[in-house]
Every structure is written in C-alpha cells, then in structure tokens.
C-alpha atoms as a PDB file:
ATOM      1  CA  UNK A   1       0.000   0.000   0.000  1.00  0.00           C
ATOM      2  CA  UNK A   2       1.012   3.375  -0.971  1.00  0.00           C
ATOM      3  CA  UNK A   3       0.272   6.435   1.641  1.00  0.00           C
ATOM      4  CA  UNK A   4       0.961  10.012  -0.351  1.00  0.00           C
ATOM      5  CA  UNK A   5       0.860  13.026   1.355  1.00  0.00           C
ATOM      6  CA  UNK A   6      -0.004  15.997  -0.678  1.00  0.00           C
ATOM      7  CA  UNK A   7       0.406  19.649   0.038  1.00  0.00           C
ATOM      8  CA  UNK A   8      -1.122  21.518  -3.403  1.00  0.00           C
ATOM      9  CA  UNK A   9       0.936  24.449  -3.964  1.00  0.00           C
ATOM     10  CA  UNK A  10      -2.879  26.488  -4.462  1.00  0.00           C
ATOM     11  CA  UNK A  11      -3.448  25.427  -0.673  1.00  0.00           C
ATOM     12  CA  UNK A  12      -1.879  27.446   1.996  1.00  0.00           C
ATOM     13  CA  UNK A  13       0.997  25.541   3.907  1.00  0.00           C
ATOM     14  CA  UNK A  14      -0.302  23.888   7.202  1.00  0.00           C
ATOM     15  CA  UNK A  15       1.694  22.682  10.078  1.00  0.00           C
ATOM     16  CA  UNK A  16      -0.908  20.854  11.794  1.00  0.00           C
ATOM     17  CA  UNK A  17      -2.504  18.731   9.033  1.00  0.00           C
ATOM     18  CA  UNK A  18      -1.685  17.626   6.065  1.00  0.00           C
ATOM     19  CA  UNK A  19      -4.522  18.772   2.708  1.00  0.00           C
ATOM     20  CA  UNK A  20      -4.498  15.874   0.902  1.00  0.00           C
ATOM     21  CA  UNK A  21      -4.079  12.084   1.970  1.00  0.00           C
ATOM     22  CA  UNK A  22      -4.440   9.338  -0.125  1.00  0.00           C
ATOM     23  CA  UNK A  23      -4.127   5.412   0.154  1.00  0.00           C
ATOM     24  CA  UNK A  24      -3.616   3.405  -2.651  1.00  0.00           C
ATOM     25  CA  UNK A  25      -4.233  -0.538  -2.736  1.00  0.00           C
ATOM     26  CA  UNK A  26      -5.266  -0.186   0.774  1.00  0.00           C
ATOM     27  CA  UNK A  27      -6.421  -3.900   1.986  1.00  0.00           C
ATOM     28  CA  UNK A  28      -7.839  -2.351   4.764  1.00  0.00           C
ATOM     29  CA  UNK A  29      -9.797   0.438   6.084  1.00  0.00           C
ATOM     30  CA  UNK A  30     -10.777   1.014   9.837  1.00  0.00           C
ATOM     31  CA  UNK A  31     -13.554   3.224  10.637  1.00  0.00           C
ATOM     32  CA  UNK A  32     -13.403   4.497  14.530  1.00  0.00           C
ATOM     33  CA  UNK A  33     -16.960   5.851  15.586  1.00  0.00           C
ATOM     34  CA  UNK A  34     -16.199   9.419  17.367  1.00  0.00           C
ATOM     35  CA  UNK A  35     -15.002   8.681  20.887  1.00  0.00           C
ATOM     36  CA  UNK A  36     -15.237  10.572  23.971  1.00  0.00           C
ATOM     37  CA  UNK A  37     -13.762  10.948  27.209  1.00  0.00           C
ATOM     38  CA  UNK A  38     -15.427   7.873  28.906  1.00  0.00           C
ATOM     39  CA  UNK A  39     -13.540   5.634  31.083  1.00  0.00           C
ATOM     40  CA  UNK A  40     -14.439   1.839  30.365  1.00  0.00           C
ATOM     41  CA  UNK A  41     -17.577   2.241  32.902  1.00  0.00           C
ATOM     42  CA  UNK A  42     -19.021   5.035  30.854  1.00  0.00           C
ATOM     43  CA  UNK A  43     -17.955   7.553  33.514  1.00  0.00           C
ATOM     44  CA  UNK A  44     -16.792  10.710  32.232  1.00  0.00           C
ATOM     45  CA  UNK A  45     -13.354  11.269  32.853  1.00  0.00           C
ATOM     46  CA  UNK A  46     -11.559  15.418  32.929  1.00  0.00           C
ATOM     47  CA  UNK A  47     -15.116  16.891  33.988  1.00  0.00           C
ATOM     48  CA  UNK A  48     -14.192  20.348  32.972  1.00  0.00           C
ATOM     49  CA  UNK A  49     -10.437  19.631  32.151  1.00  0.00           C
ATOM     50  CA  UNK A  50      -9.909  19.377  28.219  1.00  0.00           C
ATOM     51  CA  UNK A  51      -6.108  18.008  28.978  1.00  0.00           C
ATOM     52  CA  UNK A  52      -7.680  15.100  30.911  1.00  0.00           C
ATOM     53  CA  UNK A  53     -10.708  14.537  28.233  1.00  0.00           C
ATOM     54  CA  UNK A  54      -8.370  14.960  25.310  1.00  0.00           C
ATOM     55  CA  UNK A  55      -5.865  12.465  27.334  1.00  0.00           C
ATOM     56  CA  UNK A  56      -8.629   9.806  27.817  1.00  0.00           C
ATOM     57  CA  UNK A  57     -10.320  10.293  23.883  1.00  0.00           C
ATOM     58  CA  UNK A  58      -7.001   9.414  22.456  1.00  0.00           C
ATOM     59  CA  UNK A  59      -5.986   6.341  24.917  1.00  0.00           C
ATOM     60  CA  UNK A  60      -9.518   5.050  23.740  1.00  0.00           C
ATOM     61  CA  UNK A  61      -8.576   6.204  20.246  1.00  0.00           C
ATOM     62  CA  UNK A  62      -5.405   3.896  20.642  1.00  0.00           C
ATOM     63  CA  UNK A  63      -7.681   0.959  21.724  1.00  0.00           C
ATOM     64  CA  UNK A  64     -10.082   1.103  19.141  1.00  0.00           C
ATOM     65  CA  UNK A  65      -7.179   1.065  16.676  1.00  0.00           C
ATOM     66  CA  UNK A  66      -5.274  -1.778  18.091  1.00  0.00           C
ATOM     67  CA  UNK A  67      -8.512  -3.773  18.061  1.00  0.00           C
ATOM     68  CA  UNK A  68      -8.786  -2.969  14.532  1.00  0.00           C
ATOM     69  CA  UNK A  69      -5.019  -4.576  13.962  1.00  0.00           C
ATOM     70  CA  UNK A  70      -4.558  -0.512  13.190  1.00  0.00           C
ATOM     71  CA  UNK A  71      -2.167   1.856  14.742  1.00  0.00           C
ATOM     72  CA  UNK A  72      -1.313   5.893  14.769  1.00  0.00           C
ATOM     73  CA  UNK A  73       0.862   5.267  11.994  1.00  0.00           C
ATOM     74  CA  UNK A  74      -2.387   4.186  10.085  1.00  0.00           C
ATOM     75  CA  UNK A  75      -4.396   6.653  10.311  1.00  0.00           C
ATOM     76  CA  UNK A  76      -5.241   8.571   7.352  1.00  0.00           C
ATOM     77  CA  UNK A  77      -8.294  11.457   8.598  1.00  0.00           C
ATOM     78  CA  UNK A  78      -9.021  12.592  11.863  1.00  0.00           C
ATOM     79  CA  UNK A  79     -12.023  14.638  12.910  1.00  0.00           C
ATOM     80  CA  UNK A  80     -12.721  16.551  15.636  1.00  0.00           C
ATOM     81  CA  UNK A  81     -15.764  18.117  17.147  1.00  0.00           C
ATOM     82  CA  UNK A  82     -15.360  20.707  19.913  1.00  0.00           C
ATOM     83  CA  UNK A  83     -17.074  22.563  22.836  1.00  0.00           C
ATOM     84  CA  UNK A  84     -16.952  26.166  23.064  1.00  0.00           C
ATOM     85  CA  UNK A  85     -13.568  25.881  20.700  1.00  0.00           C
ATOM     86  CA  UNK A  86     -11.273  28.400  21.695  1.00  0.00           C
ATOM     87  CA  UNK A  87      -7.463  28.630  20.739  1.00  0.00           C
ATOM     88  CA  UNK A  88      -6.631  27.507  24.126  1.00  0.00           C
ATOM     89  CA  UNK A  89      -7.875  24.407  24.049  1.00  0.00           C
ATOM     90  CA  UNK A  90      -7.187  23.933  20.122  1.00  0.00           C
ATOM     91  CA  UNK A  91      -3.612  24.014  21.250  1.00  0.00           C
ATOM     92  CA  UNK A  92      -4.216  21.632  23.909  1.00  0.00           C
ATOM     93  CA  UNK A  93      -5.793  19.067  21.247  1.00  0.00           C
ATOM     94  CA  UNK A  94      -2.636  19.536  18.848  1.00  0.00           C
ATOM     95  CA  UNK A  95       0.171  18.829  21.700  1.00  0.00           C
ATOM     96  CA  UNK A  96      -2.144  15.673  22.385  1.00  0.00           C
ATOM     97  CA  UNK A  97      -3.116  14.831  19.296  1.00  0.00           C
ATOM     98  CA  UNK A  98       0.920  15.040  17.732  1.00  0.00           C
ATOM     99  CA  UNK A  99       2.133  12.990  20.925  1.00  0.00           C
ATOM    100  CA  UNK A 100       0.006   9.982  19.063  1.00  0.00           C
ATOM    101  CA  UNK A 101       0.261  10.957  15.392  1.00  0.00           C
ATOM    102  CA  UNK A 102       3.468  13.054  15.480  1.00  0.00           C
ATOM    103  CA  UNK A 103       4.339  15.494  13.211  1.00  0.00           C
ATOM    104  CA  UNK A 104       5.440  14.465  10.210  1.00  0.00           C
ATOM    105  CA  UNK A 105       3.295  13.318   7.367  1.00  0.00           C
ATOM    106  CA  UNK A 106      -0.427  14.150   9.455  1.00  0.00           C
ATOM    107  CA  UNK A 107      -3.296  12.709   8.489  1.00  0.00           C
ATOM    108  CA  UNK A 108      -5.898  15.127   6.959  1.00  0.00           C
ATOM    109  CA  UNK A 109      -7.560  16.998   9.533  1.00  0.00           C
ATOM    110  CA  UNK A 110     -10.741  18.132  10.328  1.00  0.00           C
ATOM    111  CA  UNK A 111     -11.991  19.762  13.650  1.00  0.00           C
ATOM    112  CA  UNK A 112     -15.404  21.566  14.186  1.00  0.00           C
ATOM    113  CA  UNK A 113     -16.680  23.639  16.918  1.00  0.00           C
ATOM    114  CA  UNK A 114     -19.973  22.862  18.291  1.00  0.00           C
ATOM    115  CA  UNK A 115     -22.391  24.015  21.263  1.00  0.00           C
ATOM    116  CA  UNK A 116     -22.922  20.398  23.269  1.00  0.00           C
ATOM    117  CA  UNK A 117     -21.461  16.958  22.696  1.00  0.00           C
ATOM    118  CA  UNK A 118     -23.607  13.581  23.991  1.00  0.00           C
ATOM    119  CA  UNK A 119     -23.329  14.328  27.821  1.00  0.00           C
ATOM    120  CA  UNK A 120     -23.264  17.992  28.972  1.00  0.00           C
ATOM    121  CA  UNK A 121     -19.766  17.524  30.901  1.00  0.00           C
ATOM    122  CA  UNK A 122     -18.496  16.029  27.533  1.00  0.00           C
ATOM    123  CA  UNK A 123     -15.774  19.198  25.443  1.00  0.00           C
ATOM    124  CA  UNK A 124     -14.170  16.641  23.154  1.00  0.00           C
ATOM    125  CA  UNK A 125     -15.475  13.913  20.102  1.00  0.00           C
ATOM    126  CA  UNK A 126     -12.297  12.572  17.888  1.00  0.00           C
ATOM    127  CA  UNK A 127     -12.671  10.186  15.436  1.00  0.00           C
ATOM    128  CA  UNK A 128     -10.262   8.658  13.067  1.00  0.00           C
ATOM    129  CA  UNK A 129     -10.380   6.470   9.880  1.00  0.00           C
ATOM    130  CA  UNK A 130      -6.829   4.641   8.921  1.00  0.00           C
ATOM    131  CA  UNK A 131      -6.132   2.296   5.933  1.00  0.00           C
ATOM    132  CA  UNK A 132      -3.611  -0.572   6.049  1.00  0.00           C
ATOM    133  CA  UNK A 133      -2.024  -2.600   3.120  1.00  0.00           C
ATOM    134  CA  UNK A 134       0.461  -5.572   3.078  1.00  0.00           C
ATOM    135  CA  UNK A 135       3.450  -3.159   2.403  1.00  0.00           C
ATOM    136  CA  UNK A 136       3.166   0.722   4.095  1.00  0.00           C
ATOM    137  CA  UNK A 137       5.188   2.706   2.328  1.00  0.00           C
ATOM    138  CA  UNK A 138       4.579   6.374   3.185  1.00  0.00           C
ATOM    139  CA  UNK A 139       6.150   9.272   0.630  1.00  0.00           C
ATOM    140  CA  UNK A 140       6.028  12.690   0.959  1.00  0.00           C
ATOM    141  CA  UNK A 141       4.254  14.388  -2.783  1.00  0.00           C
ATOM    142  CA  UNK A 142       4.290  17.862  -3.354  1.00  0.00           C
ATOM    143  CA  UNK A 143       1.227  18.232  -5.337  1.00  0.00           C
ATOM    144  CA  UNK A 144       1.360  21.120  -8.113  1.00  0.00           C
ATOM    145  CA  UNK A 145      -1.591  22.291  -9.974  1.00  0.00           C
ATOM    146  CA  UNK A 146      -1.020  22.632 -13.516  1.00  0.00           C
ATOM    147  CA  UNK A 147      -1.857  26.013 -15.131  1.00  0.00           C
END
C-alpha cells in the first residue's frame, strides 16, 4: 500500500494537518466511531479539564485502533468536534493529538466547533479512519496544480 501526502501548492501551507491524503491498494480500512472521554464504565473522565478529556479520547482512540489490527501510523483522517472551541484548548488538542500521530506526514484533519457533545460535561469527540495494506510505504508528494 502506498500512503501520499499531498500539500497543493494552491493550498496554503499547514503545520498541523496535512490537505491531501491518499491510500492506494489499501487492503484495509478502519472506521473508529467518534469517541469521547469515557472511562471503560461510561464515567466521564476530565469533567471540565480538556487536557484530561483529550488524554482519555485518544488512549480510547489507541484501543479502538489496536482492536482494529490498526495503529497511529495508520491513520489517514481525523475529525474533531469541539465545545466552546477556543485557541486555548485547540492548542491543547494539537500537543495531544501530535504525541500519538506526530508530526510528520499528518493525516488530513478536520476539527469543528460545536455548542454540546452527547453528555453535557463532555468538550471533546475525535474520530479517526486509517487504511492498512500488506506493504506501508509512506512518501512525501508535493502536489502542483497545472496552469
């Protein structure tokens, strides 16, 4: 399988996602429903603390994945939904978020504010599809549009 990462020159330059992901003769694709900051008892864990939530959406993230026979490397788009987003917190998501994914070749990205999750003490939804092959070989493509 063949993971491109693809940064059109027409798109402005991001340093926390990348535009453009594609998978080619992927074997494999692993859908992870949006998770939250539940502990395995369905008890919400960071009640007002988006560190703690963001902590505890991306260890059950990293579950789900495993399960899956998937890992960070894997992934391929990650969305996001938000309480009350506010650059604060964004930032907190990102050091999280790049602690699992890291920071080369991201996955593309996608991360929405909204009023109320679920469960009112709920601030953070993440959700992630990745694609495995036989063979991962990831390359870095600087797309160019032609004029």
């Amino acid at each position: 399988m063949k993971i491109r990462y693809h940064h059109p020159e027409a798109l402005y330059e991001s340093r926390f996602f990348t535009h453009v992901v594609s998978a080619e003769e992927a074997k494999k694709l692993v859908y992870v429903s949006g998770q939250v900051s539940y502990d395995r008892d369905g008890i919400v864990v960071g009640t007002g603390d988006m560190r703690e939530q963001c902590e505890q959406v991306f260890r059950s993230l990293t579950h789900a994945l495993k399960a899956a026979g998937a890992g960070w490397k894997d992934v391929v788009k990650i969305n996001g939904y938000m309480v009350d987003l506010n650059p604060a917190d964004v930032n907190v998501y990102r050091e999280v978020r790049a602690r699992h994914i890291g920071k080369e070749n991201m996955p593309a990205s996608t991360l929405v504010g909204v009023t109320r999750l679920v469960h009112e003490d709920l601030r953070i939804e993440v959700e992630v599809v990745a694609a495995l092959g036989s063979k991962t070989e990831k390359k870095n493509n600087k797309s160019k549009k032609k004029r």
